[in-house]
C-alpha atoms as a PDB file:
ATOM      1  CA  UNK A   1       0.000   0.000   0.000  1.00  0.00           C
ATOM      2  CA  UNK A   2       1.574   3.399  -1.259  1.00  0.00           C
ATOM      3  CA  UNK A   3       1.088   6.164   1.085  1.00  0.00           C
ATOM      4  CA  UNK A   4       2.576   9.793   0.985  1.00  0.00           C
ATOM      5  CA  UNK A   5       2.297  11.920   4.173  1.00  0.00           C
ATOM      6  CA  UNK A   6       3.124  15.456   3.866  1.00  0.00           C
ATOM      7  CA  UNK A   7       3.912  17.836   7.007  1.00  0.00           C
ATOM      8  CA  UNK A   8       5.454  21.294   7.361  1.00  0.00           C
ATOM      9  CA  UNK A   9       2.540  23.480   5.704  1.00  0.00           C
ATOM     10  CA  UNK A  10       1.106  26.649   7.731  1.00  0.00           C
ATOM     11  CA  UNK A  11       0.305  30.278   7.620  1.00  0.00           C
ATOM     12  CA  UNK A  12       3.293  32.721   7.375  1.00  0.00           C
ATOM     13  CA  UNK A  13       3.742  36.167   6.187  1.00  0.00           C
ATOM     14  CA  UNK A  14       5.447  37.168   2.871  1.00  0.00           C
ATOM     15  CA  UNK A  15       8.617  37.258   2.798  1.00  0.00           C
ATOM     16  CA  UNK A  16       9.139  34.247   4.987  1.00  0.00           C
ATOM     17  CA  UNK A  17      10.262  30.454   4.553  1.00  0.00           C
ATOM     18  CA  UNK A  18       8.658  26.945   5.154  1.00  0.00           C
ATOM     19  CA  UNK A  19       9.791  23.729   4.415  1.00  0.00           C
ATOM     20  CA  UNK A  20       7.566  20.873   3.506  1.00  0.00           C
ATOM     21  CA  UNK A  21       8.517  17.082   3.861  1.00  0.00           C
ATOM     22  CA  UNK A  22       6.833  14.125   2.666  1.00  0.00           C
ATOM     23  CA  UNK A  23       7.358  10.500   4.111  1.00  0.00           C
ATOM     24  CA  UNK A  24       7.042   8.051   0.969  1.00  0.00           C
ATOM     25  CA  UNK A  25       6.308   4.117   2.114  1.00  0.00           C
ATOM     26  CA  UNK A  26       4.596   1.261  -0.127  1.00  0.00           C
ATOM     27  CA  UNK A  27       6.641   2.202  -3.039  1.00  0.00           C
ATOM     28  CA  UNK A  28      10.469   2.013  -4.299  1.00  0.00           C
ATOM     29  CA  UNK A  29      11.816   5.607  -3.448  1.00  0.00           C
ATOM     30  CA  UNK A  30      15.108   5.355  -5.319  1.00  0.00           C
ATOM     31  CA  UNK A  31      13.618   4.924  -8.824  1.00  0.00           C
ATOM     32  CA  UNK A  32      10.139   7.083  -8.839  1.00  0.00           C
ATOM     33  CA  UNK A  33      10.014  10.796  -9.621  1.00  0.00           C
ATOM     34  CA  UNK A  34       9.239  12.411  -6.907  1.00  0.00           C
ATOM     35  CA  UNK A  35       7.634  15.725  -6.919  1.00  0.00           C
ATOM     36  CA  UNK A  36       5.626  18.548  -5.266  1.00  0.00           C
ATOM     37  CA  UNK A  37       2.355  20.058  -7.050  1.00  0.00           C
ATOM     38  CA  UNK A  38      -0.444  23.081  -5.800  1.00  0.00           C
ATOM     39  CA  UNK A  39      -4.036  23.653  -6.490  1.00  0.00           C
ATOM     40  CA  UNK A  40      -5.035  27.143  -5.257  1.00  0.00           C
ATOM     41  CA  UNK A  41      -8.839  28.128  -5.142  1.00  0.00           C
ATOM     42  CA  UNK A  42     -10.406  28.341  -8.644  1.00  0.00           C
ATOM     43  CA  UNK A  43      -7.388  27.382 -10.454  1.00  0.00           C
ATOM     44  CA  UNK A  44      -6.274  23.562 -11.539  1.00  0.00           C
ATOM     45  CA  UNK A  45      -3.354  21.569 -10.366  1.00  0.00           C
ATOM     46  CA  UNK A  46       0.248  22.504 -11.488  1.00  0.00           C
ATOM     47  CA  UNK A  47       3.527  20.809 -10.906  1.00  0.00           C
ATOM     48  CA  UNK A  48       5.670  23.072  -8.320  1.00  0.00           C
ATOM     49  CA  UNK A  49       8.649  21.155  -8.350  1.00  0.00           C
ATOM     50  CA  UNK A  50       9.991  17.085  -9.112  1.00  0.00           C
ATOM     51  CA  UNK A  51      13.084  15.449  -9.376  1.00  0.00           C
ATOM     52  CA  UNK A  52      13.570  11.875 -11.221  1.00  0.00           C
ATOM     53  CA  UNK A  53      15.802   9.327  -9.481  1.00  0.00           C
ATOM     54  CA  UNK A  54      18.952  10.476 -11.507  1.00  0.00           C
ATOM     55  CA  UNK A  55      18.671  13.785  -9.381  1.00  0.00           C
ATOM     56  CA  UNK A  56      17.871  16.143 -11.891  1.00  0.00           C
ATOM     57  CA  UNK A  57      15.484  19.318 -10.874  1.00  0.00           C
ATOM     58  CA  UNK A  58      12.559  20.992 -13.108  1.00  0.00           C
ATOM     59  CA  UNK A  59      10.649  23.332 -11.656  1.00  0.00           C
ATOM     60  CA  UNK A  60       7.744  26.039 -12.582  1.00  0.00           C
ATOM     61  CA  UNK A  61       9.150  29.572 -13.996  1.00  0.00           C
ATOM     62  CA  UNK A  62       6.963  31.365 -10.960  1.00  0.00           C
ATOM     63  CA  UNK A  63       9.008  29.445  -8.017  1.00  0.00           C
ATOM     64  CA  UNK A  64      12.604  29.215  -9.557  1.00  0.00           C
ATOM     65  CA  UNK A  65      15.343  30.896  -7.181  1.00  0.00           C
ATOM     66  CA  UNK A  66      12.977  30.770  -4.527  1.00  0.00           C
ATOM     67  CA  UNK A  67      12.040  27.057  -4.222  1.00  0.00           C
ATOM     68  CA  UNK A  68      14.114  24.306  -3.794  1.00  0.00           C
ATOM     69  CA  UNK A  69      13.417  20.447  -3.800  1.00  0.00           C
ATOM     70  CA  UNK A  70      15.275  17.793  -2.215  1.00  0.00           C
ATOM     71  CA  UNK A  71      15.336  14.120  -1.605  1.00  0.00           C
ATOM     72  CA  UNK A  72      16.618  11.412   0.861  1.00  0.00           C
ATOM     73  CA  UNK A  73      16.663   7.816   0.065  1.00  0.00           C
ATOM     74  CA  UNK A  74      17.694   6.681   3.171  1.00  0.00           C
ATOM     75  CA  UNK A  75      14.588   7.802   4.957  1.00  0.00           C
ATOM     76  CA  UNK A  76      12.173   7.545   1.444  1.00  0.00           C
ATOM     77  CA  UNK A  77      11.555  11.651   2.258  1.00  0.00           C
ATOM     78  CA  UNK A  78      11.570  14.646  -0.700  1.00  0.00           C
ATOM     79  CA  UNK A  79      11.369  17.980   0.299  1.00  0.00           C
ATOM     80  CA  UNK A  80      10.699  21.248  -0.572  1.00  0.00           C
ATOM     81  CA  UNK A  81      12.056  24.867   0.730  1.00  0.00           C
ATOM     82  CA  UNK A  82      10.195  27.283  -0.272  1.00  0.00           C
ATOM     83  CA  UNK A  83      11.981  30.866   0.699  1.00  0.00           C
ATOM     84  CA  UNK A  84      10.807  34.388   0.185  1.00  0.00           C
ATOM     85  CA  UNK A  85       7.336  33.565   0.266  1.00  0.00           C
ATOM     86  CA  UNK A  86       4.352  35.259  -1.807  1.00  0.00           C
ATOM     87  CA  UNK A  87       0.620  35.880  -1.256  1.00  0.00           C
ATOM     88  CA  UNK A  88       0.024  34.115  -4.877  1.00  0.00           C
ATOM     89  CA  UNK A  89       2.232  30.920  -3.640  1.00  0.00           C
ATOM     90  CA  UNK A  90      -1.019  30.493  -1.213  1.00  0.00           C
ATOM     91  CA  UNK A  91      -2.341  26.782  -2.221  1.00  0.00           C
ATOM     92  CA  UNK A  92      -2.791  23.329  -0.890  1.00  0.00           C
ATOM     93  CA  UNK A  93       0.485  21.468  -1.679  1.00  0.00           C
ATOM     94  CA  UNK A  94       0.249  17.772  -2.870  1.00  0.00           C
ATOM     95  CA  UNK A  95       3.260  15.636  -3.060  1.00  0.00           C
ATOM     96  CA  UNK A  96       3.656  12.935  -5.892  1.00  0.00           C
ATOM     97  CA  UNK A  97       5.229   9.976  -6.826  1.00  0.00           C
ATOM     98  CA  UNK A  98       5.296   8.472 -10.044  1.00  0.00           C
ATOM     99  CA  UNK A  99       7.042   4.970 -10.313  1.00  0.00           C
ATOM    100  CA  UNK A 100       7.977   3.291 -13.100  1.00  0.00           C
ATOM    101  CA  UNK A 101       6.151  -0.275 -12.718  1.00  0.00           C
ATOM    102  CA  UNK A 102       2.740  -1.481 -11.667  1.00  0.00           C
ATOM    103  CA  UNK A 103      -0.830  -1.104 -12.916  1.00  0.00           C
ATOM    104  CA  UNK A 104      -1.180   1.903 -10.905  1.00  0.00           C
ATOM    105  CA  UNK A 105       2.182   4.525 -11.149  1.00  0.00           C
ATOM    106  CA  UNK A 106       0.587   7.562 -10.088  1.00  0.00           C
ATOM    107  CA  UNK A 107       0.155   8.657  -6.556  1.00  0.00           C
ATOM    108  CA  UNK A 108      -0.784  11.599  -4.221  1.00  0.00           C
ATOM    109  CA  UNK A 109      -0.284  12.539  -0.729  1.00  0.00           C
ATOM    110  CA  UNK A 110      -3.568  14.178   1.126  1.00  0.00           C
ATOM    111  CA  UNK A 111      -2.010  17.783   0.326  1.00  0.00           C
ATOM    112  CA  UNK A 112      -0.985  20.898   2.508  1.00  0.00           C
ATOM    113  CA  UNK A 113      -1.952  23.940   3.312  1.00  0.00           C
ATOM    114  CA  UNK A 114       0.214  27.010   2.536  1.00  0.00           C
ATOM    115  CA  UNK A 115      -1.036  30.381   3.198  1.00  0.00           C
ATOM    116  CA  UNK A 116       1.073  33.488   2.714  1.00  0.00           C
ATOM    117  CA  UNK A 117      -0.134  37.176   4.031  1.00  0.00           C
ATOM    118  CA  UNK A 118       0.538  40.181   2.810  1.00  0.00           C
END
């Protein structure tokens, strides 16, 4: 059973920093593409951040410089640090995993909330 548990979401003002983790289990970590996505209100899905298990980065023109992602095999854990936060990076943050094998290769954590003030 795949399951991705995200922590580290909250309310902080703009300007500031959080860091979000995500525990991967159920799935194996060293070969899936592990990434971060967003869905603010009214608006669809978009990817954030991923990185693919040769440890290559791609990441969305709106967070480059500011965001970085991260991942540790040894504990199955990608993360992202998101610095010099903006009121329009406000969203629910869903981590993914996408693994190369089995019926099903597409999976989502239950998402977090980021909220940035002005």
């Amino acid at each position: 059973q795949v399951q991705l548990v995200e922590s580290g979401g909250g309310l902080v003002q703009a300007g500031g920093s959080l860091r979000l983790s995500c525990a991967a289990s159920g799935i194996v970590f060293s070969i899936s593409t592990m990434g971060w996505y967003r869905q603010a209100p009214g608006k669809q899905r978009e990817l954030v951040a991923n990185m693919p298990p040769d440890g290559s980065t791609n990441y969305a023109e709106s967070v480059k410089g500011r965001f970085t992602i991260s991942r540790d095999t040894a504990s199955n854990t990608v993360y992202l640090q998101m610095n010099t936060l903006k009121p329009e990076d406000t969203a629910v943050y869903y981590c993914n995993a996408n693994r190369p094998y089995g019926v099903v290769r597409r999976y989502w954590g239950q998402g977090t909330q980021v909220t940035v003030s002005s």
